[in-house]
Protein backbone atom coordinates (compact mmCIF):
# COMPACT_ATOMS: atom_id res chain seq x y z
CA UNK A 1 -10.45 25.23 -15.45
CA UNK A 2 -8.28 25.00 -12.24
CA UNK A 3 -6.08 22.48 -11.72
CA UNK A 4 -7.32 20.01 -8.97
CA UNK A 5 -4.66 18.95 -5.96
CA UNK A 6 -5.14 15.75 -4.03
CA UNK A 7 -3.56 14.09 -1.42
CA UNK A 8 -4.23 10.63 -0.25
CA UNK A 9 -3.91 10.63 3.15
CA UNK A 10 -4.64 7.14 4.48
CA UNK A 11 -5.62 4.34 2.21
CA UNK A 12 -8.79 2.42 3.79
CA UNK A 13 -9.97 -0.39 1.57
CA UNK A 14 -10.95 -1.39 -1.86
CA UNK A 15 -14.18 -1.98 -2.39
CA UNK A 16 -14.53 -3.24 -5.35
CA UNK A 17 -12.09 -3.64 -8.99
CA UNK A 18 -12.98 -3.78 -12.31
CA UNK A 19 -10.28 -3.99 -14.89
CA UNK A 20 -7.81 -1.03 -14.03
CA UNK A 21 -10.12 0.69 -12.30
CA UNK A 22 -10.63 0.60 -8.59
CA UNK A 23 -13.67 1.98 -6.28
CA UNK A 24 -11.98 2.96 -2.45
CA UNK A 25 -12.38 4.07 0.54
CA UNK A 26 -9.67 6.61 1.56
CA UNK A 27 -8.86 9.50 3.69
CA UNK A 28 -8.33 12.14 1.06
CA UNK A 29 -7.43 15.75 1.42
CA UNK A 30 -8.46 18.03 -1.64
CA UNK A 31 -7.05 21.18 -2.78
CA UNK A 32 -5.16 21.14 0.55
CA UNK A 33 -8.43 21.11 2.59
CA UNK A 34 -8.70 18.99 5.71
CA UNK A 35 -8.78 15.57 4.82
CA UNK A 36 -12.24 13.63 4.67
CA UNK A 37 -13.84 10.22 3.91
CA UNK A 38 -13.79 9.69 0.38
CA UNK A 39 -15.52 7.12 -1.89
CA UNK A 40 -14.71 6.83 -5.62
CA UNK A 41 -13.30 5.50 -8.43
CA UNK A 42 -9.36 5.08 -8.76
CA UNK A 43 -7.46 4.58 -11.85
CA UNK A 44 -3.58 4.52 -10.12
CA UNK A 45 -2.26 3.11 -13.18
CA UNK A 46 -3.40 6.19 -15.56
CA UNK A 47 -3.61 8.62 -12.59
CA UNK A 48 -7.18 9.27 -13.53
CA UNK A 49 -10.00 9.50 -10.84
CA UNK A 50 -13.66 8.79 -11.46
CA UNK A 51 -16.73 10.95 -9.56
CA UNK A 52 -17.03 9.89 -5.90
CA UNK A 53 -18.25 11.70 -2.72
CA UNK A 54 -16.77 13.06 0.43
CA UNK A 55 -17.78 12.80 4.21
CA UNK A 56 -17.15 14.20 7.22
CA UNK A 57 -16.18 12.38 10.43
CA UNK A 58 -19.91 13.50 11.49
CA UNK A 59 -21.60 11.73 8.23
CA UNK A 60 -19.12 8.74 7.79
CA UNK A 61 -20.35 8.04 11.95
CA UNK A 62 -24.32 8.18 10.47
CA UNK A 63 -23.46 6.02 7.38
CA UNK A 64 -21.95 3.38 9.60
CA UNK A 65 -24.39 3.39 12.06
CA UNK A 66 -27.20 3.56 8.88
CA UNK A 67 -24.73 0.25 7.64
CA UNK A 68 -24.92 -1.17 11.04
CA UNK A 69 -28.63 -1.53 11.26
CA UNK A 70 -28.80 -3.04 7.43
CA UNK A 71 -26.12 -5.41 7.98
């Protein structure tokens, strides 16, 4: 299995923490791709990272907007 590169670009906000374990939202560039919106979990301590998703500028706009009209 290939080895996985990350960079994070711009730290955003924690979302939530449980134990060591945090969920955030970061600016993350993977694999030395462009760097997107990026919402997972974050184990810092361990260097371990949980399953998340990515957006692009385009989706992260519609999710806000989608989060605007909820909230």
């Amino acid at each position: 299995m290939a080895e996985i590169k990350y960079e994070i670009v711009e730290k955003i906000a924690v979302l939530s923490e449980r134990g060591d374990w945090t969920k955030e939202l970061n600016k993350v560039s993977w694999n030395l791709r462009a760097a997107k919106y990026d919402i997972r979990d974050w184990n810092h301590e361990e260097g371990k990272v949980g399953k998340g998703t990515t957006l692009s500028d385009e989706e992260a706009k519609t999710l806000k907007e989608a989060l605007d009209k909820i909230f």
